[in-house]
N, C-alpha and C. Protein backbone atom coordinates (compact mmCIF):
# COMPACT_ATOMS: atom_id res chain seq x y z
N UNK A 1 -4.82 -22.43 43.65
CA UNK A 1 -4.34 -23.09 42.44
C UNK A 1 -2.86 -23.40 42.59
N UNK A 2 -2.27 -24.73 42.63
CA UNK A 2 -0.91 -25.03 42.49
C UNK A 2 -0.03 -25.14 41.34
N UNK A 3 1.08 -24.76 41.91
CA UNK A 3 1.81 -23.69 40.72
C UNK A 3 3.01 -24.55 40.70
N UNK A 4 3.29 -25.40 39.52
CA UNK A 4 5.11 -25.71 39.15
C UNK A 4 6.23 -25.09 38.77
N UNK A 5 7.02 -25.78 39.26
CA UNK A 5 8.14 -24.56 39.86
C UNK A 5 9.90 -25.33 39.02
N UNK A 6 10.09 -24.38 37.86
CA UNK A 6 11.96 -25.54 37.47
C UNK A 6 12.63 -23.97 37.22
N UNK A 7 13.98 -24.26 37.49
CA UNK A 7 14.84 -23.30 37.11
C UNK A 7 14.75 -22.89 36.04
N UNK A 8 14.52 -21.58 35.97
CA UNK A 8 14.45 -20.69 34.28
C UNK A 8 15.77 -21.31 33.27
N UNK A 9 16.80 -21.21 33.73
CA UNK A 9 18.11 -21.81 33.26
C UNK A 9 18.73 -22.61 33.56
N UNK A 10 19.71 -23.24 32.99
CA UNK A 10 20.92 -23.73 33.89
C UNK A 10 21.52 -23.78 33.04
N UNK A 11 23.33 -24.13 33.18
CA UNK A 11 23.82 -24.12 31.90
C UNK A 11 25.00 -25.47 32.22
N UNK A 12 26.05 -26.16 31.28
CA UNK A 12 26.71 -27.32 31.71
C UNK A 12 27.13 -27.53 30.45
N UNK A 13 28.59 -27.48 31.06
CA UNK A 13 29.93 -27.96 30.06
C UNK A 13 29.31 -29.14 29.51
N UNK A 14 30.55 -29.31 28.13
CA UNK A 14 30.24 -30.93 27.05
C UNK A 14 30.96 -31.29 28.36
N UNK A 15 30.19 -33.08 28.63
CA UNK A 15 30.62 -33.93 29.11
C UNK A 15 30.70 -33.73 30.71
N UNK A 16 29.84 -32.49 31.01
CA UNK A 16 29.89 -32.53 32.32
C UNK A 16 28.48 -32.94 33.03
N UNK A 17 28.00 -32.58 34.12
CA UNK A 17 26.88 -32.79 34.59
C UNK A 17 26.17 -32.41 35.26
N UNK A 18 24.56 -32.22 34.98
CA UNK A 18 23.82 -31.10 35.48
C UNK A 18 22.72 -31.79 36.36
N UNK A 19 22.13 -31.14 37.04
CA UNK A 19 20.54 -31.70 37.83
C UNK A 19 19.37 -30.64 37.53
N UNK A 20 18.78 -30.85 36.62
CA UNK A 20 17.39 -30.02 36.87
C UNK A 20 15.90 -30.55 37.90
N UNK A 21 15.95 -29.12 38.52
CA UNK A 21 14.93 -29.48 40.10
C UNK A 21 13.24 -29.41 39.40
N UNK A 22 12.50 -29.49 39.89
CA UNK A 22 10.81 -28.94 39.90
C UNK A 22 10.35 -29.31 41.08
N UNK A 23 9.93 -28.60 41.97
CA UNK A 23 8.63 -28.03 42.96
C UNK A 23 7.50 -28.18 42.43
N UNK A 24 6.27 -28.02 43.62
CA UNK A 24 5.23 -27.39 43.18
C UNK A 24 4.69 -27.14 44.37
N UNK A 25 3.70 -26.11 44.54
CA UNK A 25 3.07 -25.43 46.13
C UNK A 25 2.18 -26.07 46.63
N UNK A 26 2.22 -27.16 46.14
CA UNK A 26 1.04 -28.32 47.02
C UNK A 26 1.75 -28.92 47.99
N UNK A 27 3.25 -29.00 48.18
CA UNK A 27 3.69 -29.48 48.84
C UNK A 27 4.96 -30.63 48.20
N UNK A 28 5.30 -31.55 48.74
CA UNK A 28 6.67 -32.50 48.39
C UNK A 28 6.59 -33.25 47.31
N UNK A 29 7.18 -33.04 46.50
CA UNK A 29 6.84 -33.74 45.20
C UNK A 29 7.22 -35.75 45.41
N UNK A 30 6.28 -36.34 44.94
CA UNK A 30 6.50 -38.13 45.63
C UNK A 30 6.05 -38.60 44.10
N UNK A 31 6.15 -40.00 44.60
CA UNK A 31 5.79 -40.78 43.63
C UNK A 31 4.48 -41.05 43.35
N UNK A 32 3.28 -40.38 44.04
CA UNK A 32 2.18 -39.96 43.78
C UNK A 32 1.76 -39.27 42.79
N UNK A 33 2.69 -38.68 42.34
CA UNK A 33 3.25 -37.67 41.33
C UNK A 33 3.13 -37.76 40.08
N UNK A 34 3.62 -38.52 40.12
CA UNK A 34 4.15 -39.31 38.69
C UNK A 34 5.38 -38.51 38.09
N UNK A 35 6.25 -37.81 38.44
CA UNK A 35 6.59 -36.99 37.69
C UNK A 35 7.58 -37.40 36.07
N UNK A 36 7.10 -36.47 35.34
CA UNK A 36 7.60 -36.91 34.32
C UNK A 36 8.66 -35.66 33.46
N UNK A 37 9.19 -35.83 32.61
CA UNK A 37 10.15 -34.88 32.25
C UNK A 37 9.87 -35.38 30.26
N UNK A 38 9.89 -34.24 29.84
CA UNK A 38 9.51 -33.44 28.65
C UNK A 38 10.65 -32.65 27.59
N UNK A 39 11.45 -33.43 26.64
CA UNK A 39 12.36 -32.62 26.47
C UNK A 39 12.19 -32.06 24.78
N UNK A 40 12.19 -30.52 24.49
CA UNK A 40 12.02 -30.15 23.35
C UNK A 40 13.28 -29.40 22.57
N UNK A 41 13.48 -29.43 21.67
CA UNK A 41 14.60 -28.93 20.71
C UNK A 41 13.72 -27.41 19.69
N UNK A 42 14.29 -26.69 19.29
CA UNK A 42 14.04 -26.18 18.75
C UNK A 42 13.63 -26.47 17.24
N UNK A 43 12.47 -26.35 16.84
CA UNK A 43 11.77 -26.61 15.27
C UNK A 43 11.57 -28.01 15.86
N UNK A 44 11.12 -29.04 16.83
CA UNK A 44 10.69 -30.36 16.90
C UNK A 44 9.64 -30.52 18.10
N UNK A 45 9.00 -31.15 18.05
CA UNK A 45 7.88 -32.08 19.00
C UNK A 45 8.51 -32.38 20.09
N UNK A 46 7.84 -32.06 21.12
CA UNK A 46 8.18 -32.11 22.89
C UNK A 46 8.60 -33.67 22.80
N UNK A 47 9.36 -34.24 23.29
CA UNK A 47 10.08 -35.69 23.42
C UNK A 47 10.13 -35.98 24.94
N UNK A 48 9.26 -37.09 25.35
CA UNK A 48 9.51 -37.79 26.74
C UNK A 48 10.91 -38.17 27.40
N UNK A 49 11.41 -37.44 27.81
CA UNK A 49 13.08 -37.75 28.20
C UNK A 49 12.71 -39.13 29.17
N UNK A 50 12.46 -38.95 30.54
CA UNK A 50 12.34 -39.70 31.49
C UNK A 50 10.70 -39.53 31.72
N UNK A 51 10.10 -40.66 32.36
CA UNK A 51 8.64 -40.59 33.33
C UNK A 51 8.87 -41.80 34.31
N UNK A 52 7.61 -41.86 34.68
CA UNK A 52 7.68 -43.01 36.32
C UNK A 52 6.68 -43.81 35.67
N UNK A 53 6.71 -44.59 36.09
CA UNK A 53 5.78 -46.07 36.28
C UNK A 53 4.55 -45.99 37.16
N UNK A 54 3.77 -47.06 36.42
CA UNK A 54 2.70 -46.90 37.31
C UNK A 54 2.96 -47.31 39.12
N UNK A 55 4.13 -47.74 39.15
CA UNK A 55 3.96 -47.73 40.85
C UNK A 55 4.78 -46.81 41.23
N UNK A 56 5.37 -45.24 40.70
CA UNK A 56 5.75 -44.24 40.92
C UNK A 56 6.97 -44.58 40.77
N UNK A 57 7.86 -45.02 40.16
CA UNK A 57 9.69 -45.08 39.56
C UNK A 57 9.63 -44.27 38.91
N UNK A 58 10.17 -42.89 39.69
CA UNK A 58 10.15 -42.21 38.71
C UNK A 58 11.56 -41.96 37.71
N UNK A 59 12.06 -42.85 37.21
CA UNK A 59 13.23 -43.47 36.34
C UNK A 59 12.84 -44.58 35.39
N UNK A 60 11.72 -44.30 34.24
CA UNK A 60 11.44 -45.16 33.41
C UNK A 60 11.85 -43.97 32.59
N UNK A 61 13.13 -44.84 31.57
CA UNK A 61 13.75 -44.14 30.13
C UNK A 61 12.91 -44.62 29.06
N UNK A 62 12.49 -43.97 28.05
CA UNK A 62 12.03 -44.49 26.38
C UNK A 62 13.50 -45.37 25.83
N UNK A 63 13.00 -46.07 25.54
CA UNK A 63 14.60 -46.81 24.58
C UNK A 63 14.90 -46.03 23.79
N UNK A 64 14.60 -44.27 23.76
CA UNK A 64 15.40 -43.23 22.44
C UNK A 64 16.04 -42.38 23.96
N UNK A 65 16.10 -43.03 25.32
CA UNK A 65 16.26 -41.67 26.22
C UNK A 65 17.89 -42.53 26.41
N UNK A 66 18.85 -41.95 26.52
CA UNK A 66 20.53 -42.85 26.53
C UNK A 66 20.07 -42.93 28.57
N UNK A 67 21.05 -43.57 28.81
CA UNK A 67 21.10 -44.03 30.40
C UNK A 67 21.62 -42.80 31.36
N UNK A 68 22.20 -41.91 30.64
CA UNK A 68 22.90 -40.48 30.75
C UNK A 68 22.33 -40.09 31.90
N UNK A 69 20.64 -39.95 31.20
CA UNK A 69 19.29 -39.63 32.37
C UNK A 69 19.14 -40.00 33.17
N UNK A 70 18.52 -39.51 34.24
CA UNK A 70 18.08 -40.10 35.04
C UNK A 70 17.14 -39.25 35.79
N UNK A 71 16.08 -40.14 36.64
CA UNK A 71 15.36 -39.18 36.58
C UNK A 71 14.81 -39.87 38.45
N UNK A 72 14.71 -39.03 39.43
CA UNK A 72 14.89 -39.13 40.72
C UNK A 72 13.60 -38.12 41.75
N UNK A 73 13.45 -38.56 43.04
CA UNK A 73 13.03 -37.58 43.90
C UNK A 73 14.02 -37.44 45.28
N UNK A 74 13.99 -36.28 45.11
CA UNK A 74 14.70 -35.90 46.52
C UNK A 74 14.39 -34.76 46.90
N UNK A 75 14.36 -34.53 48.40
CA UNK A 75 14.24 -33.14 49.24
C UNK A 75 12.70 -33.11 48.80
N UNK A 76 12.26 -33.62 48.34
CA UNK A 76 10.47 -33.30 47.95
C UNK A 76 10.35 -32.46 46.44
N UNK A 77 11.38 -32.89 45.88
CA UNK A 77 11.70 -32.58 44.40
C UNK A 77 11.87 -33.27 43.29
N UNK A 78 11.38 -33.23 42.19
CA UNK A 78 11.57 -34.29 41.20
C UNK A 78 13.27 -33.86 40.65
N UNK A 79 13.85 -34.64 40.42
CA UNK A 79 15.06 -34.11 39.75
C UNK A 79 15.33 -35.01 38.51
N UNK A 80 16.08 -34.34 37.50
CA UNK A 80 16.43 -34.87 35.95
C UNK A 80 17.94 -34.88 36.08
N UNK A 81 18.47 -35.92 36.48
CA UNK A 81 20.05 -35.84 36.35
C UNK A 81 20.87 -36.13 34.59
N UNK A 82 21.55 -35.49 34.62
CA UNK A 82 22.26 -35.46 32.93
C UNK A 82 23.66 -35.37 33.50
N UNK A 83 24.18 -36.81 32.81
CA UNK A 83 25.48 -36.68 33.20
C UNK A 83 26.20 -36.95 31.86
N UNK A 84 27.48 -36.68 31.68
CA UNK A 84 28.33 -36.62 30.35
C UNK A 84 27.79 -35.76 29.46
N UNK A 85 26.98 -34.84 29.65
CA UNK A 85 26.36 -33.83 28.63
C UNK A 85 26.97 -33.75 27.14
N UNK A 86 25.63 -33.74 26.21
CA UNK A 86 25.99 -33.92 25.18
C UNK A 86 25.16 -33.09 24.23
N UNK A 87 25.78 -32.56 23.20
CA UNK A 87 24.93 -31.09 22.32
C UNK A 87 23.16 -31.44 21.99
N UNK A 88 23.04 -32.77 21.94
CA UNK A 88 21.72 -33.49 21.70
C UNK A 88 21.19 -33.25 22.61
N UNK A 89 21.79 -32.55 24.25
CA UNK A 89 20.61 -32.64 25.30
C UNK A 89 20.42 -31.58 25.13
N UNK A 90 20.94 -30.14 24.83
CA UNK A 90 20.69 -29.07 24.47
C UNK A 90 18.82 -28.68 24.52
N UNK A 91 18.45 -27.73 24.83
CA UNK A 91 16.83 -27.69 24.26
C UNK A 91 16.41 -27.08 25.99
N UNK A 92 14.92 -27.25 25.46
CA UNK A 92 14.18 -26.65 26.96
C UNK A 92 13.42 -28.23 27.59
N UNK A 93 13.43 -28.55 28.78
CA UNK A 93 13.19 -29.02 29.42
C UNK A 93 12.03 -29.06 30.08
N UNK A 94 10.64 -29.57 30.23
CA UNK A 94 9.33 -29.57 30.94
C UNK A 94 9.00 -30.69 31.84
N UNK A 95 9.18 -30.00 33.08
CA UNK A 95 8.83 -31.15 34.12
C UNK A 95 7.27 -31.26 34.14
N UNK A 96 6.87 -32.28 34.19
CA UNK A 96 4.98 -32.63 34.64
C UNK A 96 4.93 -33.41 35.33
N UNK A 97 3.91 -32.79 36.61
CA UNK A 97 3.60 -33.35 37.53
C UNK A 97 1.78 -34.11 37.70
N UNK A 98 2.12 -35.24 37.88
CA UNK A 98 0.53 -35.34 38.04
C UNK A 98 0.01 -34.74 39.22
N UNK A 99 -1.26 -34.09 39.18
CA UNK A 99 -1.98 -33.43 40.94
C UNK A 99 -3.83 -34.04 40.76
N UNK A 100 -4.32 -35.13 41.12
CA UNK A 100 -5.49 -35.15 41.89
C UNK A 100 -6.09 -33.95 41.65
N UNK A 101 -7.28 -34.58 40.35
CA UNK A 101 -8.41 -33.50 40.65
C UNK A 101 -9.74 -33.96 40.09
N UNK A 102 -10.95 -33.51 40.09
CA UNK A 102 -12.12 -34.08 39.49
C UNK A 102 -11.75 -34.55 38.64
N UNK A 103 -12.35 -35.79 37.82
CA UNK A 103 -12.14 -36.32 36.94
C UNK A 103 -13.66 -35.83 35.98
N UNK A 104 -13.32 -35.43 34.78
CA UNK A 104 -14.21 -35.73 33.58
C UNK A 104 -14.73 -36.52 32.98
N UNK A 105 -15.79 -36.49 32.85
CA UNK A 105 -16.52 -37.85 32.47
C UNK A 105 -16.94 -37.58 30.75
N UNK A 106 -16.82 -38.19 29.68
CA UNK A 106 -17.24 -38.24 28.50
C UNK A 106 -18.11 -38.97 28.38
N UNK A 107 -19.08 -38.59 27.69
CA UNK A 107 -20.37 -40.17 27.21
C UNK A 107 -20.67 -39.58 25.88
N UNK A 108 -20.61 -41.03 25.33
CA UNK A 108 -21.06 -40.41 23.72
C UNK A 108 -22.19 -40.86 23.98
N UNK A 109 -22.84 -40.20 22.86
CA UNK A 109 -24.67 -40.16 22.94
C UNK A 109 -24.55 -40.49 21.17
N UNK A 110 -25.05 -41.99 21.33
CA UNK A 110 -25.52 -42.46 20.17
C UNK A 110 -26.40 -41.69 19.29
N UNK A 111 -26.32 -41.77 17.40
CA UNK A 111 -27.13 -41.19 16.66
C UNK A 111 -28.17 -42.03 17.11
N UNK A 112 -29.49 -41.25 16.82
CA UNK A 112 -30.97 -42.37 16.50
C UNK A 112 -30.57 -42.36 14.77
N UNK A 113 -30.70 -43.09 14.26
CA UNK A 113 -31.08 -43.78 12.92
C UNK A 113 -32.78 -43.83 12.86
N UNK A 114 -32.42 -43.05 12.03
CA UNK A 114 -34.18 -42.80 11.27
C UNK A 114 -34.56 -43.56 10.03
């Protein structure tokens, strides 16, 4: 079973600038990946900071994400760059990775009408 991997912490002055990493034990994290980044505040709903595109960029911002972000692979790592830090980025951070696996199939099964 493969296991994702981000720094428990990190911490970064107002206006300075940080990189948060994620791994995972399958091996090099790519644009196969998709990787996407997850950002939550305390008392609010998980918020899409950065994700990738369907042809793996993984640097597609929401028009609520500022340009600050950024969002990268390197060394076989997804990385979340934050630069000019600002009290709004504050919060916990969730990297997601897509990983290849069976797919589920749903079928609805029509009522009979009697």
């Amino acid at each position: 079973q493969n296991v994702v991997a981000q720094e428990s912490a990190v911490s970064v002055l107002p206006g300075g600038s940080v990189g948060l990493s994620c791994s995972w034990t399958g091996g090099s994290v790519t644009g196969n990946n998709y990787p996407c980044w997850v950002h939550q505040t305390p008392g609010s709903t998980p918020k899409l900071a950065v994700g990738s595109t369907s042809t793996g960029n993984p640097n597609y911002r929401p028009s609520w994400t500022p340009e600050r972000f950024t969002g990268s692979i390197s060394g076989g790592k997804a990385i979340l760059s934050i630069n000019r830090a600002q009290a709004e980025d504050d919060g916990v951070y969730y990297c997601v990775l897509w990983i290849s696996s069976a797919p589920t199939v749903l079928q609805l099964i029509a009522q009979q009408r009697h």
